[in-house]
C-alpha atoms as a PDB file:
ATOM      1  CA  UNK A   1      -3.829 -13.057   3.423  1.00  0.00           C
ATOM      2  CA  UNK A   2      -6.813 -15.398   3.090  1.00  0.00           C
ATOM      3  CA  UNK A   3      -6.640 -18.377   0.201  1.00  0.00           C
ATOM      4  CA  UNK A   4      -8.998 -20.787   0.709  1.00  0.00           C
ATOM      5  CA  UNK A   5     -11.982 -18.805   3.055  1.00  0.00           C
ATOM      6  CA  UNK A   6     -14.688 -17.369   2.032  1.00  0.00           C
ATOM      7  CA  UNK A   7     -15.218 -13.628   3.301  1.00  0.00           C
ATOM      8  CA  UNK A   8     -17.070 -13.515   6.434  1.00  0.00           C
ATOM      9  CA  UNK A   9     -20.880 -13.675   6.001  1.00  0.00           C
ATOM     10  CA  UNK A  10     -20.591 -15.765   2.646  1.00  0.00           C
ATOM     11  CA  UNK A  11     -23.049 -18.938   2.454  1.00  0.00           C
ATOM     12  CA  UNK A  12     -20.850 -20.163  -0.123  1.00  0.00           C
ATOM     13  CA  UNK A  13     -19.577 -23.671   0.280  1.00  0.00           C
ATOM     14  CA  UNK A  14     -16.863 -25.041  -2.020  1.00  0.00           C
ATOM     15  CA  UNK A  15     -17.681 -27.806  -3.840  1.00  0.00           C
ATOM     16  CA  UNK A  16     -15.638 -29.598  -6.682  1.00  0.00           C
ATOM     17  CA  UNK A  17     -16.765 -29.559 -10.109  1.00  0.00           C
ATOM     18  CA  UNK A  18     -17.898 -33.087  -9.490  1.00  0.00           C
ATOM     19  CA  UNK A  19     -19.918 -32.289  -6.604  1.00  0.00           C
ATOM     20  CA  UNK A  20     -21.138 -29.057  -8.737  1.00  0.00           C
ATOM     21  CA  UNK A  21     -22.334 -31.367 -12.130  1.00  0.00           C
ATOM     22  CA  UNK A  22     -21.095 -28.637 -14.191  1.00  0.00           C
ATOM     23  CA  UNK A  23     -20.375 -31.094 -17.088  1.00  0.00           C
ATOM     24  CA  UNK A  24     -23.096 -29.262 -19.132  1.00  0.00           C
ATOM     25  CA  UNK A  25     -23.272 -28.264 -22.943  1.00  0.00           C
ATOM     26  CA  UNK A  26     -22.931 -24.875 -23.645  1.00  0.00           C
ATOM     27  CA  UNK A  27     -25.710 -22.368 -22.920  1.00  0.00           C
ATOM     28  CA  UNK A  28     -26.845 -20.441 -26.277  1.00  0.00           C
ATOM     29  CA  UNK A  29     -27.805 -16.986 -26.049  1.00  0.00           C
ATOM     30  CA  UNK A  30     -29.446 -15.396 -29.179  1.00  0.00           C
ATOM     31  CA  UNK A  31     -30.605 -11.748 -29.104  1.00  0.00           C
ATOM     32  CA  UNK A  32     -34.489 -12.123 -30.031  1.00  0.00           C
ATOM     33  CA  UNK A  33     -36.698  -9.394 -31.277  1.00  0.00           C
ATOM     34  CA  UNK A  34     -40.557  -9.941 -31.783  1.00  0.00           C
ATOM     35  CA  UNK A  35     -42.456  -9.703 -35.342  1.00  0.00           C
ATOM     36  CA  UNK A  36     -43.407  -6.211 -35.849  1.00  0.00           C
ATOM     37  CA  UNK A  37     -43.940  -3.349 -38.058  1.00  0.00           C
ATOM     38  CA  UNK A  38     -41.543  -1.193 -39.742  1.00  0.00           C
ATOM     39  CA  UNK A  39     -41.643   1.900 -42.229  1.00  0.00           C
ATOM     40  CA  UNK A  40     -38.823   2.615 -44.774  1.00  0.00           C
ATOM     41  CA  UNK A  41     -38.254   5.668 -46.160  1.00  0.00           C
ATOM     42  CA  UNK A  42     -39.690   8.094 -43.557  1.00  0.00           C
ATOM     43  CA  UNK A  43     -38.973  11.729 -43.346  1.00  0.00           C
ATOM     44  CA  UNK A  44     -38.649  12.677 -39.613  1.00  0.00           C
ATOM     45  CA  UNK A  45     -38.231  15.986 -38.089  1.00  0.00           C
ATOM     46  CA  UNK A  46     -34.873  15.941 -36.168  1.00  0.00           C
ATOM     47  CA  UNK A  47     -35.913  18.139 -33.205  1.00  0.00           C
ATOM     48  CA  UNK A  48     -38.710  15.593 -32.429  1.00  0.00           C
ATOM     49  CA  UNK A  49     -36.424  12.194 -31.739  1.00  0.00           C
ATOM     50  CA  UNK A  50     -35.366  11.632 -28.352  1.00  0.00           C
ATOM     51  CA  UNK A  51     -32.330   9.514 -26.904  1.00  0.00           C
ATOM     52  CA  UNK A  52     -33.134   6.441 -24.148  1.00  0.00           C
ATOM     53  CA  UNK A  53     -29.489   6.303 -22.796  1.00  0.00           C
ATOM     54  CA  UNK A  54     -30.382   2.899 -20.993  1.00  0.00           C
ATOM     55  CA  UNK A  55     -31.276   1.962 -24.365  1.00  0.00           C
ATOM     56  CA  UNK A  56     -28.153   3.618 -26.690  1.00  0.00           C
ATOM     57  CA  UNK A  57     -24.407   3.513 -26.649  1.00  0.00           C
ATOM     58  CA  UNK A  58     -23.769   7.168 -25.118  1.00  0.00           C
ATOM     59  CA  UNK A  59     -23.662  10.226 -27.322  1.00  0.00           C
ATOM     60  CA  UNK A  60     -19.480  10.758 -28.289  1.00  0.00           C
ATOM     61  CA  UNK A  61     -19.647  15.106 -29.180  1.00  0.00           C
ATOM     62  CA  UNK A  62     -16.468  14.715 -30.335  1.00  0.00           C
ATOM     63  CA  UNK A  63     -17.329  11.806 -32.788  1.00  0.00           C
ATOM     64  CA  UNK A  64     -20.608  14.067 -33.951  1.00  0.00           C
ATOM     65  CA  UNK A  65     -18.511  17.282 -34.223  1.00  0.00           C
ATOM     66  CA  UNK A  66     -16.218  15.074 -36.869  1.00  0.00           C
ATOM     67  CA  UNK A  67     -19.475  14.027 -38.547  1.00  0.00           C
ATOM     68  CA  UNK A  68     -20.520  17.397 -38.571  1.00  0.00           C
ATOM     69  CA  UNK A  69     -16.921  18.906 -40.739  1.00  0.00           C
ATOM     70  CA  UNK A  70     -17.724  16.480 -42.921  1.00  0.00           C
ATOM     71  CA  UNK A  71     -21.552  15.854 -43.633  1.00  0.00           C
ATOM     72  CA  UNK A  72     -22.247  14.851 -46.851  1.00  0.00           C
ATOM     73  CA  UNK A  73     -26.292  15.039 -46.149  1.00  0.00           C
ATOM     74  CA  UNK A  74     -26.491  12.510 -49.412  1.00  0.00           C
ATOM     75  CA  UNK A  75     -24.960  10.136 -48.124  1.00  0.00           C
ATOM     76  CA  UNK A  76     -25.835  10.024 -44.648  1.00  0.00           C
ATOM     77  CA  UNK A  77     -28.503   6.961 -45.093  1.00  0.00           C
ATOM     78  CA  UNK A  78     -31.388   6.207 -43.003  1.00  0.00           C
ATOM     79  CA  UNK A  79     -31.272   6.443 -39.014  1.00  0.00           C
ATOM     80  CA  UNK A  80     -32.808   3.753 -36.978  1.00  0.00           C
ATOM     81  CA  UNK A  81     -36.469   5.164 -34.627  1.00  0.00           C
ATOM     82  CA  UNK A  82     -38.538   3.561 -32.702  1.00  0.00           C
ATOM     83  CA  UNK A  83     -42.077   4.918 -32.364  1.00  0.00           C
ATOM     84  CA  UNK A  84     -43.437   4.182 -28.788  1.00  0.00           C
ATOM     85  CA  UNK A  85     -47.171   3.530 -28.367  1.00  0.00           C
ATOM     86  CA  UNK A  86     -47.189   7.598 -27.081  1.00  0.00           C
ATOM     87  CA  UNK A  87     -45.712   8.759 -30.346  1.00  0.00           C
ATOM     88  CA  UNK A  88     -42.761   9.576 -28.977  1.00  0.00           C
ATOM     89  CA  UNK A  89     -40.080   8.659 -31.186  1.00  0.00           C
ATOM     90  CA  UNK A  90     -36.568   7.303 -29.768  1.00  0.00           C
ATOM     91  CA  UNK A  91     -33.073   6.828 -31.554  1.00  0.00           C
ATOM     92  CA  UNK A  92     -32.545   3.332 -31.713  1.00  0.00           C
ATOM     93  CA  UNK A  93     -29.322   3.678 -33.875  1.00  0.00           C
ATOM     94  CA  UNK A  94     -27.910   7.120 -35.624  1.00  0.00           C
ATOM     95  CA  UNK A  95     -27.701   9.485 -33.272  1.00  0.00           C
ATOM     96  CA  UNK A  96     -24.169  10.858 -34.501  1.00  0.00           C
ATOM     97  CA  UNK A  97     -25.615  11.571 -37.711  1.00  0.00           C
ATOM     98  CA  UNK A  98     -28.806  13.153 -35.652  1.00  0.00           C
ATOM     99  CA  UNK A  99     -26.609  14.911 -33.621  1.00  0.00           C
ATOM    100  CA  UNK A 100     -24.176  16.295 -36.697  1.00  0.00           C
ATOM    101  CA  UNK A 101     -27.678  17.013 -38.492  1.00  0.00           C
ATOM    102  CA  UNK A 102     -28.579  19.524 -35.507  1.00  0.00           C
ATOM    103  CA  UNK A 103     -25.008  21.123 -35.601  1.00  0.00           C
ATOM    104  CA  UNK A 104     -25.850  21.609 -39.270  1.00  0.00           C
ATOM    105  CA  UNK A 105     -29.218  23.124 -38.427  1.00  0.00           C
ATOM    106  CA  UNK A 106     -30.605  20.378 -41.122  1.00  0.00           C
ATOM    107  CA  UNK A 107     -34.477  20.453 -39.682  1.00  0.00           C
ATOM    108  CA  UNK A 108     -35.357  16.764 -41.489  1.00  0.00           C
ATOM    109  CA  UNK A 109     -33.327  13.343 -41.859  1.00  0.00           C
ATOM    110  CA  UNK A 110     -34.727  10.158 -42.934  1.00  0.00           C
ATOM    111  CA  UNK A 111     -35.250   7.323 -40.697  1.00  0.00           C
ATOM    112  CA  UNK A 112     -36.431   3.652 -40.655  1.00  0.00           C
ATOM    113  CA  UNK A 113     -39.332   3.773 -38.548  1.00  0.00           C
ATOM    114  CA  UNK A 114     -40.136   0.684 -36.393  1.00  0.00           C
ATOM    115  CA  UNK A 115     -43.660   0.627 -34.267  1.00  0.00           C
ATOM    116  CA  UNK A 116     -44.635  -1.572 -31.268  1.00  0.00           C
ATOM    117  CA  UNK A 117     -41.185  -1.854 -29.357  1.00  0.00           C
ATOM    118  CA  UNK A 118     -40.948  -1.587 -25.612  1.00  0.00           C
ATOM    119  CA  UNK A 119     -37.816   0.074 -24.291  1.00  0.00           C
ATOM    120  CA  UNK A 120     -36.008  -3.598 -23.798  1.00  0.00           C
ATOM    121  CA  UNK A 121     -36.610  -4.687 -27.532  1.00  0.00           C
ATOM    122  CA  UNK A 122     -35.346  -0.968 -28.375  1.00  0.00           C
ATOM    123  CA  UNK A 123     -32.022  -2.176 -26.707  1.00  0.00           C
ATOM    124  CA  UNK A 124     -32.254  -5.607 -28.576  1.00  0.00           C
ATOM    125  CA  UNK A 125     -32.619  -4.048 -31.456  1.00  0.00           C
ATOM    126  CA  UNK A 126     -29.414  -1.502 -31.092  1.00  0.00           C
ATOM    127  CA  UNK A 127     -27.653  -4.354 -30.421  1.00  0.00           C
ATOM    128  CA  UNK A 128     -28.850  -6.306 -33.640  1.00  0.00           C
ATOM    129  CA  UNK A 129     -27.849  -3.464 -35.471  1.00  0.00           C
ATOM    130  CA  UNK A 130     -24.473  -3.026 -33.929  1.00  0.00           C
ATOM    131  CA  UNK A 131     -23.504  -6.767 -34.390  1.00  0.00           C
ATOM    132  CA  UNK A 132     -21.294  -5.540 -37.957  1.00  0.00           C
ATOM    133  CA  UNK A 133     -21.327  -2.197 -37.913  1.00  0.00           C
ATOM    134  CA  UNK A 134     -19.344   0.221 -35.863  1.00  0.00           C
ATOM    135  CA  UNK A 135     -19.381  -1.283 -32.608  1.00  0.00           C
ATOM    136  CA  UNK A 136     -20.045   0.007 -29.122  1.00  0.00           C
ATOM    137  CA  UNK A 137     -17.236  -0.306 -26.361  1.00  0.00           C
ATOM    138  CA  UNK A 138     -18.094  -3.428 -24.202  1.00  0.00           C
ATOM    139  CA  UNK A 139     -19.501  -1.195 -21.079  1.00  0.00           C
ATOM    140  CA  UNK A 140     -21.849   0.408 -23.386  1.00  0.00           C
ATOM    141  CA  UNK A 141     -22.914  -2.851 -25.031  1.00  0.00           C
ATOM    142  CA  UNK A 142     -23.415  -4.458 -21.379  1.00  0.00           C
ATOM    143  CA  UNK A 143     -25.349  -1.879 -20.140  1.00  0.00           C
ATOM    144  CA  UNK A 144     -27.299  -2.269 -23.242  1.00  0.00           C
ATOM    145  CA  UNK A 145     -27.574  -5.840 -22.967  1.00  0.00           C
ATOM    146  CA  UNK A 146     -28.636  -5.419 -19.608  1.00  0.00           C
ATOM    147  CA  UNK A 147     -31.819  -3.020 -20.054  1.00  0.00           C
ATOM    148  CA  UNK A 148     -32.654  -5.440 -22.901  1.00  0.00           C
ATOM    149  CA  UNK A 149     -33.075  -7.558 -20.649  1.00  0.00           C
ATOM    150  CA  UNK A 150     -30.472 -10.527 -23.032  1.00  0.00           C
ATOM    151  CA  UNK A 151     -29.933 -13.784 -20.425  1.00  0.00           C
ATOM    152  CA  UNK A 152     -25.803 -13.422 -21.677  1.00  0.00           C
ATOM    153  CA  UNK A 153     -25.498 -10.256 -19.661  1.00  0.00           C
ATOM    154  CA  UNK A 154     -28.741 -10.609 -16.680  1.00  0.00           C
ATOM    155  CA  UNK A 155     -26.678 -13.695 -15.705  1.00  0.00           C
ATOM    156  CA  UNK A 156     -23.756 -12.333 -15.727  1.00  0.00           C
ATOM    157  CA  UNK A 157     -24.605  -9.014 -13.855  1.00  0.00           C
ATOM    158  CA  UNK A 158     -25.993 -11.733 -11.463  1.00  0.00           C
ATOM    159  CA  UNK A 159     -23.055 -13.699 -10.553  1.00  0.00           C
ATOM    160  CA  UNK A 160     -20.740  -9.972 -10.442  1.00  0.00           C
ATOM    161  CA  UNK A 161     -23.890  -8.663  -7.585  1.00  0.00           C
ATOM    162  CA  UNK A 162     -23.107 -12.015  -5.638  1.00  0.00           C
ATOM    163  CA  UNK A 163     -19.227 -11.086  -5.462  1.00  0.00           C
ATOM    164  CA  UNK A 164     -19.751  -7.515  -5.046  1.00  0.00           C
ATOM    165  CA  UNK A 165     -17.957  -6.648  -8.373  1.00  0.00           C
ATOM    166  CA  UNK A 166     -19.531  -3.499 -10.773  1.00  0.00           C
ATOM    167  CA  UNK A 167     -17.936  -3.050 -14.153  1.00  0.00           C
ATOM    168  CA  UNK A 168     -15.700  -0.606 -15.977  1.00  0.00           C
ATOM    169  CA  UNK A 169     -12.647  -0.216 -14.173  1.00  0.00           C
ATOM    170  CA  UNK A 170     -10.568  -2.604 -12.570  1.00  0.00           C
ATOM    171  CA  UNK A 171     -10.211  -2.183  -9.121  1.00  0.00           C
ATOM    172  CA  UNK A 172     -10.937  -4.048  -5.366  1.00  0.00           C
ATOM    173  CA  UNK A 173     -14.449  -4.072  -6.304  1.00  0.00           C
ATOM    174  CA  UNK A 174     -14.547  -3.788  -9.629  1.00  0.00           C
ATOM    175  CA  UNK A 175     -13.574  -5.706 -12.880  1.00  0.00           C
ATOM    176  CA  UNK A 176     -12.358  -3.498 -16.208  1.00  0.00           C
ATOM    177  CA  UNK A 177     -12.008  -6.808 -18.677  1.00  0.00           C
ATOM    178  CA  UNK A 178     -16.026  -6.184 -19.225  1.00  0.00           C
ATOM    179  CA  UNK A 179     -15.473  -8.472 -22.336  1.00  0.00           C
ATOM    180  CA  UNK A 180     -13.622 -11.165 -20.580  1.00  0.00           C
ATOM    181  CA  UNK A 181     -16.251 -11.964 -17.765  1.00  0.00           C
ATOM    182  CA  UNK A 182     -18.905 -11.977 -21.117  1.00  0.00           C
ATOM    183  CA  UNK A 183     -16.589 -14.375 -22.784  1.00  0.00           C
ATOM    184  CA  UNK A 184     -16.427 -16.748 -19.244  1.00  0.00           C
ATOM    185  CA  UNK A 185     -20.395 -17.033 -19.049  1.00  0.00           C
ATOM    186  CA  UNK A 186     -20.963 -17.142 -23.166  1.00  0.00           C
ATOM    187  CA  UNK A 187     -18.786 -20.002 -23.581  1.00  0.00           C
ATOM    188  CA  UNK A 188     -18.865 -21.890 -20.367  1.00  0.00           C
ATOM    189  CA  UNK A 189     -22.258 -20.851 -18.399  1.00  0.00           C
ATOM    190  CA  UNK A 190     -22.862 -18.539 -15.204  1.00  0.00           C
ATOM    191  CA  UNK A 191     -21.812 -21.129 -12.691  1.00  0.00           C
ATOM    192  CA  UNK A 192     -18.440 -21.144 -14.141  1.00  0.00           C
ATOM    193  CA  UNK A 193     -17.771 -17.470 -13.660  1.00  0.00           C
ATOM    194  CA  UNK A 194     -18.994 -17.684 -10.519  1.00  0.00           C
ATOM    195  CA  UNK A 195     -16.620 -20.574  -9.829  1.00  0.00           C
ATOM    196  CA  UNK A 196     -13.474 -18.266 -11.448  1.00  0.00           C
ATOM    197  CA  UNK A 197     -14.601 -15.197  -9.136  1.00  0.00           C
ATOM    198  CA  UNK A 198     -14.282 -17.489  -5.916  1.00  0.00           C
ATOM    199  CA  UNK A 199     -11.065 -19.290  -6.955  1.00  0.00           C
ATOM    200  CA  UNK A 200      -9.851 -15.981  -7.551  1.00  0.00           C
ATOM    201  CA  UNK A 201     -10.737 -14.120  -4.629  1.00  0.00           C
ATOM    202  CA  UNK A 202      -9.471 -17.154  -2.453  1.00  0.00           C
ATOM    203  CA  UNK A 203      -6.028 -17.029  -3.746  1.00  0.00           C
ATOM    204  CA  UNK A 204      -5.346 -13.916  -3.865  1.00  0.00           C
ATOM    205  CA  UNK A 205      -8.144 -11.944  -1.914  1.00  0.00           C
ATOM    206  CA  UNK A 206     -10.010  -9.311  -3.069  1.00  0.00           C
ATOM    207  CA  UNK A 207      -6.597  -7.118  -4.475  1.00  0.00           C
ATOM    208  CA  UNK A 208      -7.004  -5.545  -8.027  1.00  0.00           C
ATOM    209  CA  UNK A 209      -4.655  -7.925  -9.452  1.00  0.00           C
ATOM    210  CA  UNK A 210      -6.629 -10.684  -9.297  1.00  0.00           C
ATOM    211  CA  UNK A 211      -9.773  -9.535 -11.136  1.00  0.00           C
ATOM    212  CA  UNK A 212      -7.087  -9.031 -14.137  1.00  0.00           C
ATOM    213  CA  UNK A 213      -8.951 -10.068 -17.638  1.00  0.00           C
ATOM    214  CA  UNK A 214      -6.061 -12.562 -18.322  1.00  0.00           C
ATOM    215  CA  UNK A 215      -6.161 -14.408 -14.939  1.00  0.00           C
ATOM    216  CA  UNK A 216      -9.907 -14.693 -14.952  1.00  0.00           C
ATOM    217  CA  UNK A 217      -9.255 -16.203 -18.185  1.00  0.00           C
ATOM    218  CA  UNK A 218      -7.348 -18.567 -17.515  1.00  0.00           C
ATOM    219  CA  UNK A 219      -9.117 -19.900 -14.569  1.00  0.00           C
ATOM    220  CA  UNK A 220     -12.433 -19.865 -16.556  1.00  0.00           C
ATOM    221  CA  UNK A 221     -10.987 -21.440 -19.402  1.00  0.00           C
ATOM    222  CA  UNK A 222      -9.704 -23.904 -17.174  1.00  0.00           C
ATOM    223  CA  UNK A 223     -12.653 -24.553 -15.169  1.00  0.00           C
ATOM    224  CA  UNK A 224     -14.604 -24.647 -18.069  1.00  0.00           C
ATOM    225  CA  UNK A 225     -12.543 -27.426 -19.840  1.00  0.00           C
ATOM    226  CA  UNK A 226     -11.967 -29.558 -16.459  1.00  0.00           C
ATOM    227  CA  UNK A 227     -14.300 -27.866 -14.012  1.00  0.00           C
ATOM    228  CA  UNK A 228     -15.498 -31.834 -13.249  1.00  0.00           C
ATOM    229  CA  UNK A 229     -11.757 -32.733 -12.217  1.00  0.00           C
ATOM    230  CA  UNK A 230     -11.376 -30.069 -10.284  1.00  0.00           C
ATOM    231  CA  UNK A 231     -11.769 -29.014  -6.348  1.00  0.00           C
ATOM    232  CA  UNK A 232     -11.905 -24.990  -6.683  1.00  0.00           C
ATOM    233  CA  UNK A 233     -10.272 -25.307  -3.034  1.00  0.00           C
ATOM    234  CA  UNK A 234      -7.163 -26.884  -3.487  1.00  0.00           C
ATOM    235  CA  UNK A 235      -6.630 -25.426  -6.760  1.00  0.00           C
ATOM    236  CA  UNK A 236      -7.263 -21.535  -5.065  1.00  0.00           C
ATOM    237  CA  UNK A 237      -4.089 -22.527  -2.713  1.00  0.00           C
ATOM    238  CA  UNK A 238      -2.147 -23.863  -5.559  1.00  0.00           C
ATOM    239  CA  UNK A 239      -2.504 -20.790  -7.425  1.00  0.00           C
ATOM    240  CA  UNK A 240      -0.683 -19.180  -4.643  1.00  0.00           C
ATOM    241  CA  UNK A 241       1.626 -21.542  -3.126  1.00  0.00           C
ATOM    242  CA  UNK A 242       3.076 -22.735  -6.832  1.00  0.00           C
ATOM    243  CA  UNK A 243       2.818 -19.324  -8.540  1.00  0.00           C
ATOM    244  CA  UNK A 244       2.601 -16.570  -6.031  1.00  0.00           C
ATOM    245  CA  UNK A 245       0.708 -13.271  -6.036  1.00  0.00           C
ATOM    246  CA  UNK A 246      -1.990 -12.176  -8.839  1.00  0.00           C
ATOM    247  CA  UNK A 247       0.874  -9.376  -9.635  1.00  0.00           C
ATOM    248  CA  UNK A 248       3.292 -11.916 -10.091  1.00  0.00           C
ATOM    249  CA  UNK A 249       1.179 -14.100 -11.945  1.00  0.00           C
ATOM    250  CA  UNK A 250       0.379 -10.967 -14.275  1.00  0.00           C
ATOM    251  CA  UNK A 251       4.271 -10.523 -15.059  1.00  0.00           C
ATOM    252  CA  UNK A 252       4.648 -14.409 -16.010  1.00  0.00           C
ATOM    253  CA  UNK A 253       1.636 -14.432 -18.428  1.00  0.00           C
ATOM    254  CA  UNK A 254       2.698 -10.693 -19.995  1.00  0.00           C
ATOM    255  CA  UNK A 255       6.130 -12.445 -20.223  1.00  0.00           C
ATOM    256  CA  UNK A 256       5.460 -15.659 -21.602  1.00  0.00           C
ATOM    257  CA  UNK A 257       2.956 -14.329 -23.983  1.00  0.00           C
ATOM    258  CA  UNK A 258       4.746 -11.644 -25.716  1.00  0.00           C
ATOM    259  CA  UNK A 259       8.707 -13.718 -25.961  1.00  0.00           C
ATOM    260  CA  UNK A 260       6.328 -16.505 -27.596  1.00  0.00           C
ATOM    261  CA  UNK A 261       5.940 -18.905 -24.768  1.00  0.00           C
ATOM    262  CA  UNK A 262       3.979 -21.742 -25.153  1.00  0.00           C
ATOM    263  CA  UNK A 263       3.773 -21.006 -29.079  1.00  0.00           C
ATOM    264  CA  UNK A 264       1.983 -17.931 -28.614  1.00  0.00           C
ATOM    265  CA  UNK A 265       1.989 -14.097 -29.299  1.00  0.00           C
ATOM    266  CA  UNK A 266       0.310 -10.840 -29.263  1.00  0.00           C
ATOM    267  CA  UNK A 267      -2.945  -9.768 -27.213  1.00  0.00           C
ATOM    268  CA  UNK A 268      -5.070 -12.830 -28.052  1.00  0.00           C
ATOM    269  CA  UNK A 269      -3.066 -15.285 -26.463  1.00  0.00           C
ATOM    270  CA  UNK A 270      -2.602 -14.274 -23.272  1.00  0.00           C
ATOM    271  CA  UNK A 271      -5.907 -16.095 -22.222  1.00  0.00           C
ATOM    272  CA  UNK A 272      -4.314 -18.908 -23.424  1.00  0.00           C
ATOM    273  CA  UNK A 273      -1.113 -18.472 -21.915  1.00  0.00           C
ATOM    274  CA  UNK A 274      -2.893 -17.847 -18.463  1.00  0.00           C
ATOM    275  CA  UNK A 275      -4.694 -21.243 -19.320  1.00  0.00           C
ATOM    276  CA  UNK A 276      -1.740 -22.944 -19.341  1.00  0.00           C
ATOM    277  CA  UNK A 277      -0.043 -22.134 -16.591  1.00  0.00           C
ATOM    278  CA  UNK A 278      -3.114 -22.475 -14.525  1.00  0.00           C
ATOM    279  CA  UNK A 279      -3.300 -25.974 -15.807  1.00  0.00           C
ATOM    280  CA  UNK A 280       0.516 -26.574 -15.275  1.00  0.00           C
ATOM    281  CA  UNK A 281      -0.016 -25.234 -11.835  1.00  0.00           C
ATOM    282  CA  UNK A 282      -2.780 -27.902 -11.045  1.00  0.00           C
ATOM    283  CA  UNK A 283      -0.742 -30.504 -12.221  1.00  0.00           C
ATOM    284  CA  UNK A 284       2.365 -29.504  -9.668  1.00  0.00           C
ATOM    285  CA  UNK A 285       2.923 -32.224  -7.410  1.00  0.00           C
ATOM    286  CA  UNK A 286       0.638 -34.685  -9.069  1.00  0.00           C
ATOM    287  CA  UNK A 287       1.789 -38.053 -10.417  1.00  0.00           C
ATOM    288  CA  UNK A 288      -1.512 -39.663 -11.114  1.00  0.00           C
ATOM    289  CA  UNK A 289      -4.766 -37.760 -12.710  1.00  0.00           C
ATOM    290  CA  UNK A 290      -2.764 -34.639 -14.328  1.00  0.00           C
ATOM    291  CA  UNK A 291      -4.847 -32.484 -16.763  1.00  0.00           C
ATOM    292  CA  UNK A 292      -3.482 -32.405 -20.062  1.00  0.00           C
ATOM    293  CA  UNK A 293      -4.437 -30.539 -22.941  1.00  0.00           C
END
């Protein structure tokens, strides 16, 4: 098994946190939408809007047929358009009501009409809209993110492209904790995931286990708190010399978590938890310049 290589054909040379100067303040990342006008009010014929999938969660038929059993046209509110410099009119947010509306064979809904968006502010704006409302599932809101273009997810989908990684289920070549590599680059930067994908791929190669939502983090928290003290090298082979396999590692932070280890519980802690023993297992064999905290 390889710990401490990089896979053959990588340029990637490890460097400590020192070496990187990743002692930087956090990077903001605000979703920003443009000046621009909008029309309240408007009476829109349903068979004329249009769906941008790159630009919309994607249509649930299931979640529209419920709609549907129990439309109460009343109360149904105002959909979200855009109105494209072609006329074409797009559903920005609302298309389960749109959708229930056709099943009812309803031929007009009302709609909140907003003019001058490209397709990327269209996706800005779903996501504006989505921030306290019903809320899309994470791959839906990265894709999202992604054709609207928002640096939180370009970066992000950057760093995953340089590792090979896609999104959505978790596999050799693919990570399923969509949320948890957001969370790494949101509160730490880019170069820190980047820094968690090697460390992890160096301990425990390139096995399912170790693109797990809870190890990566753990690592990321911890590189993100100490990345300066650390040399992503040594601490790759200590994550498998001092506490074994990603699987293994898995079963300790599931175990830990849920009896209450470390003065934790339940799903939100096992980040923590994975923390923790990531920083316990740096600290193995260390008299001098441990890592607390």
């Amino acid at each position: 098994m390889r710990v401490c290589t990089p896979k053959s054909g990588s340029s990637h040379t490890p460097k400590s946190g020192a070496q990187r100067g990743l002692a930087m303040p956090r990077v903001s990342y605000p979703y920003d939408l443009p000046a621009h006008p909008v029309d309240y009010g408007v009476e829109v014929a349903v068979d004329n809007l249009k769906i941008d999938t790159e630009a919309q969660r994607s249509l649930n038929e299931k979640r529209a047929q419920a709609m549907h059993g129990e439309l109460v046209r009343e109360a149904v509110g105002a959909i979200i358009v855009s109105q494209r410099a072609n006329g074409d009119m797009y559903i920005v947010d609302g298309q389960h009501r749109w959708r229930a509306f056709q099943l009812a064979g309803i031929s007009k809904m009302h709609a909140e009409v907003h003019h001058g968006l490209n397709q990327q502010q269209e996706a800005t704006l779903f996501l504006i809209k989505n921030r306290e409302s019903y809320k899309p599932n994470p791959l839906d809101q990265y894709r999202v993110g992604l054709t609207a273009g928002l640096p939180l997810y370009v970066d992000t989908e950057a760093v995953l492209k340089k590792h090979s990684l896609g999104l959505g289920s978790t596999s050799t070549n693919s990570v399923g904790a969509v949320a948890g590599v957001l969370r790494i680059t949101e509160m730490y930067s880019a170069a820190v995931l980047d820094r968690t994908l090697w460390v992890a791929e160096w301990a425990w190669d390139r096995s399912a286990d170790a693109w797990d939502g809870m190890l990566l983090g753990g690592i990321g928290t911890f590189l993100g708190k100490h990345g300066d003290l650390v040399d992503d090298k040594i601490l790759a082979t200590k994550l498998l010399k001092v506490g074994g396999t990603a699987q293994k590692w898995r079963a300790t932070v599931l175990s830990k978590s849920s009896s209450g280890g470390f003065h934790n519980s339940g799903t939100g802690s096992r980040i923590s938890t994975a923390y923790q023993l990531v920083r316990d297992c740096w600290n193995h064999g260390l008299k001098k310049n441990r890592i607390e905290g």
